[in-house]
N, C-alpha and C. Protein backbone atom coordinates (compact mmCIF):
# COMPACT_ATOMS: atom_id res chain seq x y z
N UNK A 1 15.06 13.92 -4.39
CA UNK A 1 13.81 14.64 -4.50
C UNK A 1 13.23 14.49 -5.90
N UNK A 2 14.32 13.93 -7.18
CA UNK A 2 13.58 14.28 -8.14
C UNK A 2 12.62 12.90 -8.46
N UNK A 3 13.71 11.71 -7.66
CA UNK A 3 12.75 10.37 -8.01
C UNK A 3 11.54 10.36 -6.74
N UNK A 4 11.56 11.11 -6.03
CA UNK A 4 10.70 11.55 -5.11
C UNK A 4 9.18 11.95 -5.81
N UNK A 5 9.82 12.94 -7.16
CA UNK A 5 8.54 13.56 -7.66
C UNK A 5 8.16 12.92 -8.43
N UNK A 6 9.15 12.08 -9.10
CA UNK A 6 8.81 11.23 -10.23
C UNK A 6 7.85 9.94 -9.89
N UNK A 7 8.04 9.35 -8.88
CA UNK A 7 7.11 8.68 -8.39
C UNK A 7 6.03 8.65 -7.84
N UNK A 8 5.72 10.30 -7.01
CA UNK A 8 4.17 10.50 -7.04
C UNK A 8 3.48 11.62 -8.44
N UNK A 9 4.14 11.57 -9.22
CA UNK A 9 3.79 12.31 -10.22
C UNK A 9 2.42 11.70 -11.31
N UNK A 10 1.13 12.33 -11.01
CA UNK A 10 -0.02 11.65 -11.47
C UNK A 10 0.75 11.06 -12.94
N UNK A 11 0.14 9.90 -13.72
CA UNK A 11 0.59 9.56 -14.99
C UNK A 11 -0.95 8.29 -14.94
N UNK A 12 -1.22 8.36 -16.12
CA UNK A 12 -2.04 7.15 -16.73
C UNK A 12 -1.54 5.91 -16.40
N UNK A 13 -3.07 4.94 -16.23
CA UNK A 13 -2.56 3.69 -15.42
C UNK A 13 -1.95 2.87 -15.95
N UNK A 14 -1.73 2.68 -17.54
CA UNK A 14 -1.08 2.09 -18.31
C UNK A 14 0.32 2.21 -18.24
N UNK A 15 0.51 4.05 -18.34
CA UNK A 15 2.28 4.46 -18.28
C UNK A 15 2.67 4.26 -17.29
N UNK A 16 2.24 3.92 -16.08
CA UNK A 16 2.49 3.82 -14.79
C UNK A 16 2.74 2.38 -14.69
N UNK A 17 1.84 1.43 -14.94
CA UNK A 17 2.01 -0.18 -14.82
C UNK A 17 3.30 -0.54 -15.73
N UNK A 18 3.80 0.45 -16.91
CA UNK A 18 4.90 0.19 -17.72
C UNK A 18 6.42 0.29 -16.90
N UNK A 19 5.92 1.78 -16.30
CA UNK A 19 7.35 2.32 -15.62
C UNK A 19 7.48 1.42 -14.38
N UNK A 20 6.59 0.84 -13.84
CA UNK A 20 7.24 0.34 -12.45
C UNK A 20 7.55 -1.58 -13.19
N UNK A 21 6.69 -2.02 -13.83
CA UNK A 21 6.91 -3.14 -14.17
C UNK A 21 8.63 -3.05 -14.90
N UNK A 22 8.87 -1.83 -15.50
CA UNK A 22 10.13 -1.93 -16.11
C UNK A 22 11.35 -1.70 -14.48
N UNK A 23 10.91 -0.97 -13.52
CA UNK A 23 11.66 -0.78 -12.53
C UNK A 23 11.99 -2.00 -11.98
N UNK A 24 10.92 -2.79 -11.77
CA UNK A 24 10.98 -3.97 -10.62
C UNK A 24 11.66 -5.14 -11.69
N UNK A 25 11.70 -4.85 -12.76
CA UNK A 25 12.18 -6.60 -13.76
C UNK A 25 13.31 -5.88 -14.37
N UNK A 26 13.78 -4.42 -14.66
CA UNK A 26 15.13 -4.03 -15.27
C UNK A 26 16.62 -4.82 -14.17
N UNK A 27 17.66 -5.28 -14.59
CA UNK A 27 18.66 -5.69 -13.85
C UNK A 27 19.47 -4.05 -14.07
N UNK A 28 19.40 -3.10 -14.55
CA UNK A 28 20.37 -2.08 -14.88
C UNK A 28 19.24 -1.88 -13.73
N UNK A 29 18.02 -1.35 -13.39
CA UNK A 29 17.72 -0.59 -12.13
C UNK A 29 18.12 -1.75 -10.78
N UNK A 30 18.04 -3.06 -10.84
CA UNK A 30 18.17 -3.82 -9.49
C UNK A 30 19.51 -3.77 -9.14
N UNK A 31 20.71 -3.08 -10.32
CA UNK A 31 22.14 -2.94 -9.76
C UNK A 31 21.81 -2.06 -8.90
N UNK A 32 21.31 -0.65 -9.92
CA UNK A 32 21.74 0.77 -8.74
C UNK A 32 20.98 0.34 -7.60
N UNK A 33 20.05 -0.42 -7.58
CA UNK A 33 19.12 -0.11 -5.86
C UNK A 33 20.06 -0.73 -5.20
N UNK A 34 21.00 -1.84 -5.84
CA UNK A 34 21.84 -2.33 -4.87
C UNK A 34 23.07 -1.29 -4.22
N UNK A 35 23.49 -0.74 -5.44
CA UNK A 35 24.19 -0.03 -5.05
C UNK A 35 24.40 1.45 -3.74
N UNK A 36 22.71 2.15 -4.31
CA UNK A 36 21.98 2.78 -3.63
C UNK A 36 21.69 2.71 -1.94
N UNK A 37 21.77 1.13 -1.80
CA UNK A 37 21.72 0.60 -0.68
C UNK A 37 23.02 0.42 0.12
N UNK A 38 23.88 0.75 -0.55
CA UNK A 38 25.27 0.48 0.06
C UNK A 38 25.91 1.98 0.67
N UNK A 39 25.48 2.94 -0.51
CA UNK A 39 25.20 3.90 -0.60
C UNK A 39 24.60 4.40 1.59
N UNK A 40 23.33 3.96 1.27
CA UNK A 40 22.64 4.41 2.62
C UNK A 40 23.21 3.40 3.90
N UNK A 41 23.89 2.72 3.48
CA UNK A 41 24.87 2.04 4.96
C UNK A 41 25.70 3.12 5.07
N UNK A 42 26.71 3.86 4.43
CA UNK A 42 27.46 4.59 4.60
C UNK A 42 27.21 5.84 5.22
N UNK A 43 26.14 6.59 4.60
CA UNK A 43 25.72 7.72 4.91
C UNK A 43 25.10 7.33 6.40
N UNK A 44 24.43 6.09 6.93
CA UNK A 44 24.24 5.63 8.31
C UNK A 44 25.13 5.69 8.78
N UNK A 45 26.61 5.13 8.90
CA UNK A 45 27.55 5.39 9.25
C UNK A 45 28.14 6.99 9.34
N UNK A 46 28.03 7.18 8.88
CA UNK A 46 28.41 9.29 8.71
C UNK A 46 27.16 9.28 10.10
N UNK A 47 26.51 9.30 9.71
CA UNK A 47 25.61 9.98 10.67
C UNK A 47 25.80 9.60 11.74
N UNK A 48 26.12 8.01 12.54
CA UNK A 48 26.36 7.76 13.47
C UNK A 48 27.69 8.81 14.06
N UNK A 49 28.61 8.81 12.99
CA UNK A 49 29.93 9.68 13.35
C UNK A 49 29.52 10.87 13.82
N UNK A 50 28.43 11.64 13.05
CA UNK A 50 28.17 13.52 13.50
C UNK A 50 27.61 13.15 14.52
N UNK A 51 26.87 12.08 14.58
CA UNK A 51 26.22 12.42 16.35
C UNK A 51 27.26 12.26 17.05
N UNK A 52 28.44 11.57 17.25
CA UNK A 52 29.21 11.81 18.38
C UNK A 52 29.95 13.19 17.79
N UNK A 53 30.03 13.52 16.92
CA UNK A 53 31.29 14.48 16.94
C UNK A 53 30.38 15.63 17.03
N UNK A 54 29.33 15.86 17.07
CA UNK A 54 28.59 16.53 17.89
C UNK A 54 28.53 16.80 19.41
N UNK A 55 28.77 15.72 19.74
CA UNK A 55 28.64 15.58 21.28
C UNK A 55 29.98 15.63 21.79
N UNK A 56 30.79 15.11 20.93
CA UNK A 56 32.08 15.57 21.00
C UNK A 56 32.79 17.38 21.39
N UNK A 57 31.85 17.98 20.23
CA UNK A 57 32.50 19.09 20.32
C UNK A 57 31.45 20.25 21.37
N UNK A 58 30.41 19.51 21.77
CA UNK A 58 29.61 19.83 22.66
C UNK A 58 29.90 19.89 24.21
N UNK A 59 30.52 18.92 24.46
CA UNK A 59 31.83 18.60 25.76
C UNK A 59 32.49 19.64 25.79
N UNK A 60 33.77 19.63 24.49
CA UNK A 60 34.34 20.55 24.42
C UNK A 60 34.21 22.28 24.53
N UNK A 61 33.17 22.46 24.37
CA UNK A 61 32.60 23.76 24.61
C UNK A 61 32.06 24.27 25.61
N UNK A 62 31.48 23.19 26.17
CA UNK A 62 31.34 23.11 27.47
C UNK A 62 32.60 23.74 28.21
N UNK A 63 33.44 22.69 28.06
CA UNK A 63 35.15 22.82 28.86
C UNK A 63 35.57 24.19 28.55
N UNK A 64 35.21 25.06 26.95
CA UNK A 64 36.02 26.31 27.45
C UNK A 64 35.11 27.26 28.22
N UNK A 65 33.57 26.83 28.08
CA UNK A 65 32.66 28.40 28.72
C UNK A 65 33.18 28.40 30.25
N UNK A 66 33.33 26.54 30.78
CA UNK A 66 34.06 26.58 32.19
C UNK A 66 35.28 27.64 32.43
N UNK A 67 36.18 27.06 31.66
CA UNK A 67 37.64 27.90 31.84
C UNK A 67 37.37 29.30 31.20
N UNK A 68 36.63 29.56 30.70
CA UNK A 68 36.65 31.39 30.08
C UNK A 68 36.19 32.65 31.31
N UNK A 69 35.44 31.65 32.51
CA UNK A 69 35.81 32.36 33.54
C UNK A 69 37.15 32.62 34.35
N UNK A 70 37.93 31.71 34.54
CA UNK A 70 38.89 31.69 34.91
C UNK A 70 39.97 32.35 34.21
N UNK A 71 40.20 32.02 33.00
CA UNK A 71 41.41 32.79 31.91
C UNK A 71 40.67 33.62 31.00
N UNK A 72 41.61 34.65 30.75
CA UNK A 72 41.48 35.84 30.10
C UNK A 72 40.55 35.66 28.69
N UNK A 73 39.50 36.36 28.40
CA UNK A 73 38.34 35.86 27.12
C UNK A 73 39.58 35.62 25.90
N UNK A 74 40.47 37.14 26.02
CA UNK A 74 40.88 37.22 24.47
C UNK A 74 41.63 35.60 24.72
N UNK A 75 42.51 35.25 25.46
CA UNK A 75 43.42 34.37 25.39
C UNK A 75 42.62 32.77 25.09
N UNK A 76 41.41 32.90 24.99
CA UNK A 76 40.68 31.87 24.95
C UNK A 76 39.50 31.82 23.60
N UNK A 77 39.91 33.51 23.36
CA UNK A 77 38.58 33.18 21.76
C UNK A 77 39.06 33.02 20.88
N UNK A 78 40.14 33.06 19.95
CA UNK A 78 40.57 31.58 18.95
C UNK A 78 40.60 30.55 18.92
N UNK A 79 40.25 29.97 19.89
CA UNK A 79 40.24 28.36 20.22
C UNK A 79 38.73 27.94 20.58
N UNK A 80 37.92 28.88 20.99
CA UNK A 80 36.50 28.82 21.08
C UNK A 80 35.87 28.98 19.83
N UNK A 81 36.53 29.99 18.91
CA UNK A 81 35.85 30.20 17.65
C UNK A 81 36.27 28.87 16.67
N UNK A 82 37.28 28.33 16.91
CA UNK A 82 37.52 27.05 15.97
C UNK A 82 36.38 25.90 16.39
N UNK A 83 36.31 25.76 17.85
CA UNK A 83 35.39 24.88 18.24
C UNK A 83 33.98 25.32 18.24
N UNK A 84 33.65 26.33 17.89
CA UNK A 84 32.36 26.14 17.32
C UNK A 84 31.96 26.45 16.25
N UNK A 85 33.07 26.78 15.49
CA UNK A 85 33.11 26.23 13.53
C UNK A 85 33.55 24.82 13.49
N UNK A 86 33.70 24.25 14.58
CA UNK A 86 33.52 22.54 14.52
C UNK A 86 32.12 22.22 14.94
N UNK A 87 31.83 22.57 16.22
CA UNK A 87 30.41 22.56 16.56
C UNK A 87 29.29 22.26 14.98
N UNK A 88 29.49 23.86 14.34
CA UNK A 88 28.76 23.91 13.41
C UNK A 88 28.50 23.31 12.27
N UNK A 89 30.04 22.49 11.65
CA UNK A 89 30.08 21.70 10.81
C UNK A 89 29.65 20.29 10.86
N UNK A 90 30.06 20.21 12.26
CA UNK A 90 29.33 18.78 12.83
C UNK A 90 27.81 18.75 13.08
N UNK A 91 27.17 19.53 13.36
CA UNK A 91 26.11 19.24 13.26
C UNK A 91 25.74 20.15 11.65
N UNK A 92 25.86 20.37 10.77
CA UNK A 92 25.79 20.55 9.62
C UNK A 92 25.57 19.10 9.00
N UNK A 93 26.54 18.46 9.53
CA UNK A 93 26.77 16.88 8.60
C UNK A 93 25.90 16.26 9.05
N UNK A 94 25.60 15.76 10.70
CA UNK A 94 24.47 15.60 11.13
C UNK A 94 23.08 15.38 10.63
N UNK A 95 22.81 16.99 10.34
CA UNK A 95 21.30 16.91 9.87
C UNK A 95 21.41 16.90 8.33
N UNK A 96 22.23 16.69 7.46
CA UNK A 96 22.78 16.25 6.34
C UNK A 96 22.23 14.81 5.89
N UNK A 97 22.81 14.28 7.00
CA UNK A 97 22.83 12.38 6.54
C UNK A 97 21.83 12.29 7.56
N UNK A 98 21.17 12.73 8.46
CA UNK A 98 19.82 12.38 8.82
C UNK A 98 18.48 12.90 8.19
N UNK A 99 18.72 13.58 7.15
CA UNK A 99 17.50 13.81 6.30
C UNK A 99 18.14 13.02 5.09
N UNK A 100 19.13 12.75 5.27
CA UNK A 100 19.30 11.80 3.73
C UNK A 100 18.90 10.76 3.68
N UNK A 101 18.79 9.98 5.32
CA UNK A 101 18.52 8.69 5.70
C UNK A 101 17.24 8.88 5.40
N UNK A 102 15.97 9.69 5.93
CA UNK A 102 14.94 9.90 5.96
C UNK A 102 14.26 10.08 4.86
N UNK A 103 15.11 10.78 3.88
CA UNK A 103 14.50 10.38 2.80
C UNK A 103 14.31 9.53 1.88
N UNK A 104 15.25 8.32 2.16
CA UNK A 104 15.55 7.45 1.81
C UNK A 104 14.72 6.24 2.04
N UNK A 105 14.23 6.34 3.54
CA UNK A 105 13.18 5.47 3.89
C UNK A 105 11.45 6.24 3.44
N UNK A 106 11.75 6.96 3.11
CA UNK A 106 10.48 8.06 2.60
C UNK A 106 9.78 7.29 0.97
N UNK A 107 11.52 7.65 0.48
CA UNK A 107 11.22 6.77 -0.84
C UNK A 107 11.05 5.63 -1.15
N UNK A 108 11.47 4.68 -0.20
CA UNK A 108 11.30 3.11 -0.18
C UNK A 108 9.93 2.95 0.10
N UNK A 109 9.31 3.72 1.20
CA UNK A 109 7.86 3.60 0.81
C UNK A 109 7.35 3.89 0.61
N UNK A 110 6.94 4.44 -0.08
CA UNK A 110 6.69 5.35 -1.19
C UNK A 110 6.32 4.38 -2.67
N UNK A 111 7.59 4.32 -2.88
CA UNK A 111 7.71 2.69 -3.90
C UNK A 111 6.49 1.71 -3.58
N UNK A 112 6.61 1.27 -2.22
CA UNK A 112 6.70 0.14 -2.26
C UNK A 112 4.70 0.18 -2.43
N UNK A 113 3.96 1.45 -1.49
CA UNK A 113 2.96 1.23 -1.53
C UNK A 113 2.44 1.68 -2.43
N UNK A 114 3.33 2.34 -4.01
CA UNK A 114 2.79 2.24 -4.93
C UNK A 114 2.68 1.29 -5.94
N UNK A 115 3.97 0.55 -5.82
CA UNK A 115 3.48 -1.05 -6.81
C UNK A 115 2.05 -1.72 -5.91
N UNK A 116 2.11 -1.47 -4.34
CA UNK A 116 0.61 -2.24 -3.62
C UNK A 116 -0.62 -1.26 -4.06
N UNK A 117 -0.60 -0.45 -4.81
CA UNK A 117 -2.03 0.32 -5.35
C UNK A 117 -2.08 -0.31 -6.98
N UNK A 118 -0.33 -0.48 -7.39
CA UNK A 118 -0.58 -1.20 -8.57
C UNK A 118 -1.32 -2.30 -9.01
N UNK A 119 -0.93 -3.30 -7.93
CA UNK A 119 -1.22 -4.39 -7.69
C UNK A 119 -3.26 -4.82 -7.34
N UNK A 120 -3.16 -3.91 -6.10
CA UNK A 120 -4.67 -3.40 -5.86
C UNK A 120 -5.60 -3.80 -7.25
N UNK A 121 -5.37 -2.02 -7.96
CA UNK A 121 -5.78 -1.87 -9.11
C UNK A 121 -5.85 -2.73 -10.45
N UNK A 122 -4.91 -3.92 -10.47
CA UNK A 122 -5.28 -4.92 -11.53
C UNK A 122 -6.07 -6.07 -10.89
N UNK A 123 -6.17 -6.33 -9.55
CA UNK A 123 -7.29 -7.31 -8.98
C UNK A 123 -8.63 -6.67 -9.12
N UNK A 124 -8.73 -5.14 -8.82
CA UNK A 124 -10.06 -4.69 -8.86
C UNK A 124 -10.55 -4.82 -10.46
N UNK A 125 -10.21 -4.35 -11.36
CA UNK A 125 -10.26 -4.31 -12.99
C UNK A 125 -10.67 -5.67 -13.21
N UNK A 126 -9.37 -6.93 -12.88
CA UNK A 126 -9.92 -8.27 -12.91
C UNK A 126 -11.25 -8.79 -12.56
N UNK A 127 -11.27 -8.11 -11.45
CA UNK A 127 -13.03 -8.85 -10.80
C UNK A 127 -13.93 -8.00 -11.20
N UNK A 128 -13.63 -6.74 -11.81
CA UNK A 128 -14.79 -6.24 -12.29
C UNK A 128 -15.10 -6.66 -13.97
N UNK A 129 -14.30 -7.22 -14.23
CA UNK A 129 -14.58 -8.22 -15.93
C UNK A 129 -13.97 -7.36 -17.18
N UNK A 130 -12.57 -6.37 -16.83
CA UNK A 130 -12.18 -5.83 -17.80
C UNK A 130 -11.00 -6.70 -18.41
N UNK A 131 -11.12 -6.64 -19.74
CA UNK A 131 -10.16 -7.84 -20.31
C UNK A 131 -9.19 -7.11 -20.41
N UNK A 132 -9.03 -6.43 -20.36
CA UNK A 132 -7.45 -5.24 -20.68
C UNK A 132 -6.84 -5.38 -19.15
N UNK A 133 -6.79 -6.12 -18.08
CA UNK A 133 -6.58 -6.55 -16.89
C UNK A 133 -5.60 -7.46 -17.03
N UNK A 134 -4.39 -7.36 -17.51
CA UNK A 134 -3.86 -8.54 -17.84
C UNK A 134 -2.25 -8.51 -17.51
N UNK A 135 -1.37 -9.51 -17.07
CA UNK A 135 -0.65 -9.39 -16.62
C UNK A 135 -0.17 -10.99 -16.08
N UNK A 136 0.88 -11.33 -14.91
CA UNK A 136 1.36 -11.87 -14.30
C UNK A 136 0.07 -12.40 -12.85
N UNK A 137 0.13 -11.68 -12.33
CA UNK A 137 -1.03 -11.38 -11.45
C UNK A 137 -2.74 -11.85 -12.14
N UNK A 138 -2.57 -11.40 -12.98
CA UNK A 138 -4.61 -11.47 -13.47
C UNK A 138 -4.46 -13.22 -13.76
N UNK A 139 -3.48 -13.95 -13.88
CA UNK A 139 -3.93 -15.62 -14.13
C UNK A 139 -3.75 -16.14 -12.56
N UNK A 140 -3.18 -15.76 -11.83
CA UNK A 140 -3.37 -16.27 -10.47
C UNK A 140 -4.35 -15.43 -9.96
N UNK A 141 -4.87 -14.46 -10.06
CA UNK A 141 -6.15 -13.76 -9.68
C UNK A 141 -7.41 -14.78 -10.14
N UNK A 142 -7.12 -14.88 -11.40
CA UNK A 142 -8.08 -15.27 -11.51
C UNK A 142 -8.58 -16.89 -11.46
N UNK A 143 -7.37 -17.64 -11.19
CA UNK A 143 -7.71 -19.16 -10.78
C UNK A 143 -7.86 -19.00 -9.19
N UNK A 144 -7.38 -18.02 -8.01
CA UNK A 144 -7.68 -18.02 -6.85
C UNK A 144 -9.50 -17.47 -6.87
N UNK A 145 -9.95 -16.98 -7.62
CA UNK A 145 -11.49 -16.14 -7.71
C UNK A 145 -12.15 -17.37 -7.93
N UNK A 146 -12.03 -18.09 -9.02
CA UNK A 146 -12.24 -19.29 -9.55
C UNK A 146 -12.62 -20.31 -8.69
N UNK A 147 -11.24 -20.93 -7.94
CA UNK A 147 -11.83 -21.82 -6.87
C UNK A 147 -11.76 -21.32 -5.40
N UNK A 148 -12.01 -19.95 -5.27
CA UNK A 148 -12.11 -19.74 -3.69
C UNK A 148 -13.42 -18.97 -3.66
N UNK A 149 -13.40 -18.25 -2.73
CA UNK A 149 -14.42 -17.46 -2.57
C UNK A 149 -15.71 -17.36 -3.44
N UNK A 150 -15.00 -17.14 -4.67
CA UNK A 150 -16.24 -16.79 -5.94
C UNK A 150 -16.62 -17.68 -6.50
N UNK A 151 -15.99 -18.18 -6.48
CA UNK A 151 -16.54 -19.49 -7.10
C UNK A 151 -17.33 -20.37 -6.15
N UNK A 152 -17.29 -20.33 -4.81
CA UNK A 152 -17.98 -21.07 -3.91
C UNK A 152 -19.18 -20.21 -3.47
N UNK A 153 -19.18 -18.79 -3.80
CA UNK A 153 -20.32 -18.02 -4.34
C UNK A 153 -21.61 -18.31 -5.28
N UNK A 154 -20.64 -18.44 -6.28
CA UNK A 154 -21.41 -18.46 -7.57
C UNK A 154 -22.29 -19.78 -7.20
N UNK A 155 -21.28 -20.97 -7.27
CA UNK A 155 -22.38 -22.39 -6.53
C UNK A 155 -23.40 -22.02 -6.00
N UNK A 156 -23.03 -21.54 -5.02
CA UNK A 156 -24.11 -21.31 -3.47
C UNK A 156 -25.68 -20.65 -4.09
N UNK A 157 -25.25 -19.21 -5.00
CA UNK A 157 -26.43 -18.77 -5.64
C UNK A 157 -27.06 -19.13 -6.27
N UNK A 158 -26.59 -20.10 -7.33
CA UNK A 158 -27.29 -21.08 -8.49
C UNK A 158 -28.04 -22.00 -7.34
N UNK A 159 -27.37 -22.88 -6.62
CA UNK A 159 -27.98 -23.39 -5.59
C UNK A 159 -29.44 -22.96 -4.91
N UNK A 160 -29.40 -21.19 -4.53
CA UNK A 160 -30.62 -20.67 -4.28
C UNK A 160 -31.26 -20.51 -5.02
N UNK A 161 -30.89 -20.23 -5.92
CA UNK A 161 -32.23 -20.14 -7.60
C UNK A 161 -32.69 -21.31 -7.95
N UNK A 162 -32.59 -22.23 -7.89
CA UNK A 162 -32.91 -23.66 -7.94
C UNK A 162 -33.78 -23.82 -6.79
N UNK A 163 -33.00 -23.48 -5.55
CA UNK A 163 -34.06 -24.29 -4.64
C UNK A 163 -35.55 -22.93 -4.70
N UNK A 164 -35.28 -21.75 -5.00
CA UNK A 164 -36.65 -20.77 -4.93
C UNK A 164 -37.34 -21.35 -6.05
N UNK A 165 -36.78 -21.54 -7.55
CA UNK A 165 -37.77 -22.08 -8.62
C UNK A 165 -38.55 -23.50 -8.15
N UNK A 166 -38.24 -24.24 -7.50
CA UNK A 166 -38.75 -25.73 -6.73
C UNK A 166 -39.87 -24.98 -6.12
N UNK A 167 -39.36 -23.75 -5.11
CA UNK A 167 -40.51 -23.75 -4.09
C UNK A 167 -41.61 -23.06 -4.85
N UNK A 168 -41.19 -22.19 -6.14
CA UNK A 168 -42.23 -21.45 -7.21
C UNK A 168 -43.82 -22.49 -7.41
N UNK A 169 -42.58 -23.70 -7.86
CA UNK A 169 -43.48 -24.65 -8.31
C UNK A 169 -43.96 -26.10 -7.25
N UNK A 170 -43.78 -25.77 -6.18
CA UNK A 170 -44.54 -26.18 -5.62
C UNK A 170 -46.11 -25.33 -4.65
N UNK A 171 -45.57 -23.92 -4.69
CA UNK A 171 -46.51 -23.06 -4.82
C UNK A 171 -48.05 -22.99 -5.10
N UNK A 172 -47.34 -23.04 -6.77
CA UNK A 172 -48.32 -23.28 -7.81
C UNK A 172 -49.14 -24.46 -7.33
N UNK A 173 -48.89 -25.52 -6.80
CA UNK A 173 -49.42 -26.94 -6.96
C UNK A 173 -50.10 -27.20 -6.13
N UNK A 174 -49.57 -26.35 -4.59
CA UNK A 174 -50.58 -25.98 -3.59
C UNK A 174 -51.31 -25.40 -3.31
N UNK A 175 -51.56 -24.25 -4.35
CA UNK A 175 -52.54 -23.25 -4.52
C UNK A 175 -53.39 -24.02 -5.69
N UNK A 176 -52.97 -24.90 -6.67
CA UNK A 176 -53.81 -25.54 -7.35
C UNK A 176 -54.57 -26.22 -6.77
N UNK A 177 -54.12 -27.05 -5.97
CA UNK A 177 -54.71 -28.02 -4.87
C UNK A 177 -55.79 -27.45 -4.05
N UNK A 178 -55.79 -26.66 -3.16
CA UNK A 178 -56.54 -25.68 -2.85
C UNK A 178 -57.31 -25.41 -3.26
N UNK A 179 -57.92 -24.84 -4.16
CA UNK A 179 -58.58 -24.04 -5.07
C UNK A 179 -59.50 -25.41 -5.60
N UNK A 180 -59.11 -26.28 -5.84
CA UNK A 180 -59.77 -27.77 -6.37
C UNK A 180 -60.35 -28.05 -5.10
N UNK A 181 -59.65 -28.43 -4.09
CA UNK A 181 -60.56 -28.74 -3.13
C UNK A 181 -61.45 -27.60 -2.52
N UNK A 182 -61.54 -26.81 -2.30
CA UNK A 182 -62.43 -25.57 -2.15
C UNK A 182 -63.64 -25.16 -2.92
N UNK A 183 -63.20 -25.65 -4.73
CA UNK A 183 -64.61 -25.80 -5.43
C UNK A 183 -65.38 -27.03 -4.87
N UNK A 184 -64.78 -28.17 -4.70
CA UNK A 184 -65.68 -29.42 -4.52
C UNK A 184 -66.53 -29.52 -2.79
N UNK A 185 -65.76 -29.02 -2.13
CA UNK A 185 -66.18 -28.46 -0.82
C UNK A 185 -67.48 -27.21 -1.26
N UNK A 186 -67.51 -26.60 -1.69
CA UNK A 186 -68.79 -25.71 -2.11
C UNK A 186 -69.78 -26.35 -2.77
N UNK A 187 -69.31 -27.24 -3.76
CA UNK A 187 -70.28 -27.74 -4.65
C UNK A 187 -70.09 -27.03 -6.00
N UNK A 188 -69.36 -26.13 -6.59
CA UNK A 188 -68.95 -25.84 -7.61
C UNK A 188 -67.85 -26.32 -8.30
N UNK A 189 -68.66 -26.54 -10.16
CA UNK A 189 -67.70 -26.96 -11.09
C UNK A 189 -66.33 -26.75 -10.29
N UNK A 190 -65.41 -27.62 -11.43
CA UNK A 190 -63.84 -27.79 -11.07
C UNK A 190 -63.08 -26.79 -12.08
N UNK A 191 -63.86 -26.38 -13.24
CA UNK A 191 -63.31 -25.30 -14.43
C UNK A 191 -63.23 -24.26 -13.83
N UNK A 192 -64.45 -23.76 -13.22
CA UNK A 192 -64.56 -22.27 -13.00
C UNK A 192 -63.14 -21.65 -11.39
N UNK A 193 -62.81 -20.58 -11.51
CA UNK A 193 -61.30 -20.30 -11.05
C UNK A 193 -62.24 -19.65 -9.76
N UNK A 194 -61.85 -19.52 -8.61
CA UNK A 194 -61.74 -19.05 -7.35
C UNK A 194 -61.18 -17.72 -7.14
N UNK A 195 -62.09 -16.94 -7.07
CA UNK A 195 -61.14 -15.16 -6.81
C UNK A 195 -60.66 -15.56 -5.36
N UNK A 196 -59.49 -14.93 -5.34
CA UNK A 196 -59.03 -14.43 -3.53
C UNK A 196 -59.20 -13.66 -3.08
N UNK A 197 -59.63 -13.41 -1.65
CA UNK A 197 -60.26 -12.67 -0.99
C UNK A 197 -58.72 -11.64 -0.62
């Protein structure tokens, strides 16, 4: 629970890109996760065990409420009371190592989709043009921006600004044109300018 809190615990994006970059590249943290992990095979194993010895002692209890009609209560409640201070311990352990498991997969992702907000967050910074964006990630960010998408962007728009300034000025040349032939069609000078209607 406490690396539970420690990991959604708000912190600045800097102290945050420090602590997990030191998590994911420390070999003293990639032992314990290994270890950690060996750790949660076992406690899987436990748990597989309380569920039968659950069901185990669930049978069994069964078998004395049967026979406690038949034979005498007293002669039968020390042996009922042991089996369901087994009952109880067994499923004690039970929901023990099944919230241990659970939390375990809680925290793995947890982790995992916070290095993917990490990660997120230095592509967004990158493409928005902050130089403090920098990292492992921001040079392959930024040669994939480069020649994919954005960059076949950027072409494309220069491309349209070019071809609209062409049509600017051919515009001009046809409205010049116009306007010349329209004075000489009237019979007026070629200096004087043409209002539009």
């Amino acid at each position: 629970m406490a690396v539970f809190l420690g990991l959604i615990i708000p912190l600045p994006y800097t102290v945050k890109r420090k602590l997990f970059a030191f998590i994911s590249e420390s070999p003293i943290v990639a032992k314990l996760q290994y270890g950690l992990k060996i750790t949660f095979i076992f406690i899987l194993i436990l748990f597989i065990d309380s569920v039968n010895r659950v069901y185990r002692v669930q049978l069994e209890l069964a078998a004395f409420t049967k026979e406690g009609g038949a034979v005498g209560a007293a002669a039968l409640g020390g042996d009922r009371m042991e089996v369901q201070a087994r009952k109880f311990y067994s499923q004690r352990n039970m929901y023990l190592c099944g919230f241990t498991l659970f939390l375990s997969l809680i925290l793995n992702r947890t982790y995992l989709m916070i290095l993917d907000v990490l990660r997120l967050e230095d592509k967004v910074r990158l493409l928005e043009g902050d130089k403090k964006a920098s990292g492992k990630d921001a040079a392959r960010i930024a040669e994939a921006g480069d020649m994919g998408e954005i960059g076949r962007l950027k072409k494309e728009l220069a491309a349209k600004e070019r071809d609209l300034e062409t049509l600017k000025k051919q515009t001009e040349g046809l409205s010049r044109e116009y306007h010349k032939l329209g004075d000489q069609v009237s019979g007026a000078p070629d200096n004087t300018p043409k209002k539009d209607k």
